[in-house]
Protein backbone atom coordinates (compact mmCIF):
# COMPACT_ATOMS: atom_id res chain seq x y z
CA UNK A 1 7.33 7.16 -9.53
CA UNK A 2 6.89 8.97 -12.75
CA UNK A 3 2.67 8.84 -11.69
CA UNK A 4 3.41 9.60 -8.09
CA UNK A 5 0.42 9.72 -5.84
CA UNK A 6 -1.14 12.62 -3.60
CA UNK A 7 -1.12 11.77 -0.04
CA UNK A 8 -3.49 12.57 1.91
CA UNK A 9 -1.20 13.91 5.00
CA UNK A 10 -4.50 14.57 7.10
CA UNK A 11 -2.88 13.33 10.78
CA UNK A 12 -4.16 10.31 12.67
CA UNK A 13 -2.48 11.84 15.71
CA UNK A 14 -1.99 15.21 16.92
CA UNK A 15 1.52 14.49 18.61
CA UNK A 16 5.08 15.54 17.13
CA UNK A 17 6.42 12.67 14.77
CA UNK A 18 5.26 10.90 11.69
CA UNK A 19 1.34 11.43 10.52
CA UNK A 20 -0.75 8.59 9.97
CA UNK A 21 -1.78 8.98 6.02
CA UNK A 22 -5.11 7.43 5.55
CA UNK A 23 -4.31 6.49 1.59
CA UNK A 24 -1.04 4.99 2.80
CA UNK A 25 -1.53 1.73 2.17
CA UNK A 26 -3.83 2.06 -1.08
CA UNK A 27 -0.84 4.45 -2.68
CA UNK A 28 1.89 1.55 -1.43
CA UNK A 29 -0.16 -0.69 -2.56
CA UNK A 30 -0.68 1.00 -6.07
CA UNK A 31 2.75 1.47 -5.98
CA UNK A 32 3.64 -2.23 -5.82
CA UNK A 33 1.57 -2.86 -8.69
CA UNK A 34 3.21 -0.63 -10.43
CA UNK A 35 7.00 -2.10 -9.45
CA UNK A 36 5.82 -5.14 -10.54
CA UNK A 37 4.19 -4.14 -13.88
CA UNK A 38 7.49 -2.51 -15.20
CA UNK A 39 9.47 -5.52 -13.44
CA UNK A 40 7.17 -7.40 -16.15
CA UNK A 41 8.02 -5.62 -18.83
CA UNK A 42 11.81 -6.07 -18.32
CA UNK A 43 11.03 -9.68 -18.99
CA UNK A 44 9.56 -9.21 -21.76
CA UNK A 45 11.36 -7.44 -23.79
CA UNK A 46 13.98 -10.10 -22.66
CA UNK A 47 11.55 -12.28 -23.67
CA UNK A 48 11.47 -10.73 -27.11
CA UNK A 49 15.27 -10.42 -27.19
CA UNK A 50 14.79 -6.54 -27.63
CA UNK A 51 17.97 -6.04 -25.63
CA UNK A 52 17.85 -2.31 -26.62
CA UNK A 53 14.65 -1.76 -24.59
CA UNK A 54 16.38 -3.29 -21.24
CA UNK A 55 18.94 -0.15 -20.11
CA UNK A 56 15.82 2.69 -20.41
CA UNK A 57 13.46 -0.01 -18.79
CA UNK A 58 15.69 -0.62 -16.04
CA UNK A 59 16.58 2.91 -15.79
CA UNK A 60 12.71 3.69 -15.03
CA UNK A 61 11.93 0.82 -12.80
CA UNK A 62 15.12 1.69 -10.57
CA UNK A 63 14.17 5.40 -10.41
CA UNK A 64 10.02 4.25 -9.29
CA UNK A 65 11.54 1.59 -7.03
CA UNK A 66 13.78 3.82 -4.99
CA UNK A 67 11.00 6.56 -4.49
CA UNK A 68 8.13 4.00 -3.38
CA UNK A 69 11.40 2.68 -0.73
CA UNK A 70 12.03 6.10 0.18
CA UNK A 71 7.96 6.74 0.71
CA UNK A 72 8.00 3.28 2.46
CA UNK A 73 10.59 3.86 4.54
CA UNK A 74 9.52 7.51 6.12
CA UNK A 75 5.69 7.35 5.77
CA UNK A 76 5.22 3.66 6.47
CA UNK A 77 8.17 2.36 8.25
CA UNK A 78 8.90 5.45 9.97
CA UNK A 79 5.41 5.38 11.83
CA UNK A 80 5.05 2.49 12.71
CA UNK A 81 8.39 1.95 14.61
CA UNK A 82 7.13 5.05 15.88
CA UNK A 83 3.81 3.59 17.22
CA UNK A 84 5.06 -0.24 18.09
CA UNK A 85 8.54 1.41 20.08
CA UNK A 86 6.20 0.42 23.22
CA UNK A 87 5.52 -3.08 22.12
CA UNK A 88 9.24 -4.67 21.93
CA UNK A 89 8.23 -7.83 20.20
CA UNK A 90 6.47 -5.94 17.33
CA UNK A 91 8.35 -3.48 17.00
CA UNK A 92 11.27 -6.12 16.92
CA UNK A 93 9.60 -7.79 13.90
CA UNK A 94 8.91 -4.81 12.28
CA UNK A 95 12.63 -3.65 12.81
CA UNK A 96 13.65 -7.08 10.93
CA UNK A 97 11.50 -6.48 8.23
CA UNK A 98 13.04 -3.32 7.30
CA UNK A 99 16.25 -4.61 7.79
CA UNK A 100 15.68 -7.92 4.83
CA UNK A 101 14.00 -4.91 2.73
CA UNK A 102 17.29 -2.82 3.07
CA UNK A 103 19.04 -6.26 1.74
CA UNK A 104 16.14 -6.64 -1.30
CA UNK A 105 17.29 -3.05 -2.13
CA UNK A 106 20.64 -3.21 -2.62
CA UNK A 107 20.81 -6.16 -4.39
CA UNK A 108 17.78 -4.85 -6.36
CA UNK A 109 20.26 -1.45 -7.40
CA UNK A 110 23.17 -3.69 -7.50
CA UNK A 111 21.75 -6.07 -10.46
CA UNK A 112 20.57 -2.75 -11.69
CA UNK A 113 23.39 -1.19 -12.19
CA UNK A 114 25.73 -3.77 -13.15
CA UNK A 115 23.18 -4.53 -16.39
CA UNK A 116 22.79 -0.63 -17.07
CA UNK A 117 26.55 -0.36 -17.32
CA UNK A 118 27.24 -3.86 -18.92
CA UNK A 119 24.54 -3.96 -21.25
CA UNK A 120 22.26 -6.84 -22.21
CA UNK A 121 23.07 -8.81 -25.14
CA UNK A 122 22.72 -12.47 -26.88
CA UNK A 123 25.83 -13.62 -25.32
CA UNK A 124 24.69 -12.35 -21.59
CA UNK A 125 21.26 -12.90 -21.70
CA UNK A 126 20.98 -16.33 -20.19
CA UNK A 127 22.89 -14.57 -16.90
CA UNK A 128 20.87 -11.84 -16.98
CA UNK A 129 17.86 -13.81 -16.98
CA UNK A 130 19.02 -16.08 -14.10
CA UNK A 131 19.58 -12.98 -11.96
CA UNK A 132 16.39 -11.40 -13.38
CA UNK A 133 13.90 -14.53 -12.13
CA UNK A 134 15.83 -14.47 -8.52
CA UNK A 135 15.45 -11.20 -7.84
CA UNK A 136 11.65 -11.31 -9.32
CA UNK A 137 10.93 -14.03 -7.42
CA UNK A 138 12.52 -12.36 -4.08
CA UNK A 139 10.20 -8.70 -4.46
CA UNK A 140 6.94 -10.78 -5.10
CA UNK A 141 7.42 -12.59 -2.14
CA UNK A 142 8.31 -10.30 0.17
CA UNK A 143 5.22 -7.68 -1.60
CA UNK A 144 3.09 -10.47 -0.41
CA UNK A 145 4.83 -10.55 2.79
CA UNK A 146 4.48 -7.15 3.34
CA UNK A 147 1.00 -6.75 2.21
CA UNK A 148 -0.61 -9.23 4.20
CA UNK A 149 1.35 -8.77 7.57
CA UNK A 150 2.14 -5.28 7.67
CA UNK A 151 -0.12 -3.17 6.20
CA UNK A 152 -2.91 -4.21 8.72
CA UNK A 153 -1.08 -3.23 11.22
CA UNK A 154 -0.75 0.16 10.06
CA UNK A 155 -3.79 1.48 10.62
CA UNK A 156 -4.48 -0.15 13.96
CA UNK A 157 -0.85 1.74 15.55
């Protein structure tokens, strides 16, 4: 994200693999806020019809949601398969969570990049929109999701 944040990469464990980062969560966590925020202002500048606004804004949020996946998906994701490889019915859970999150993603960069090549105008608004809400609708959900069943689990792994 343009505001990246330091992570502390002081190690829960001694052993070979993927550190525990105390911050983890609070950074992801930041980070979704963050996502969201610029999500938010996508709308309205739709909102506002300032079409113009839509290919940077889109531009930035695609560029800050790809590195808080790729953060996710070593840092986060990475430890706790890691930790839960032990415990098949977690770890199978977790496994399927990543997996709908690799879905969210490329739809996510697929919308994306079909409006930053397209364009956003009167005539296409009303489709954009309709896409826009879905997808909206899809990453708040599964932020909530992820906040409140995964990211206590982190720290206890």
């Amino acid at each position: 994200m343009g505001n990246r944040h330091s992570i502390d990469t002081t190690s829960k464990h001694d052993e070979v693999g993927i550190p525990f980062y105390p911050n983890l969560i609070k950074h992801l966590e930041l980070d979704h806020q963050q996502i969201l925020s610029l999500y938010g202002n996508i709308g309205n500048s739709l909102y506002l019809q300032e079409y113009n606004l839509l290919s940077d804004q889109l531009a930035q949020f695609k560029q800050d949601f790809k590195a808080h996946l790729d953060a996710e998906n070593i840092k986060f994701y990475g430890y706790l398969e890691q930790g839960l490889k032990e415990q098949s019915q977690a770890f199978s859970s977790l496994r399927q969570f990543r997996k709908e999150m690799r879905v969210i993603e490329r739809t996510v960069i697929k919308f994306i990049d079909h409006w930053m090549d397209f364009g956003v105008n009167r005539a296409s608004a009303a489709e954009f929109k309709e896409e826009y809400e879905a997808i909206g609708s899809a990453l708040v959900q599964r932020i909530e999701r992820e906040e409140k069943e995964l990211c206590t689990m982190y720290s206890r792994v």
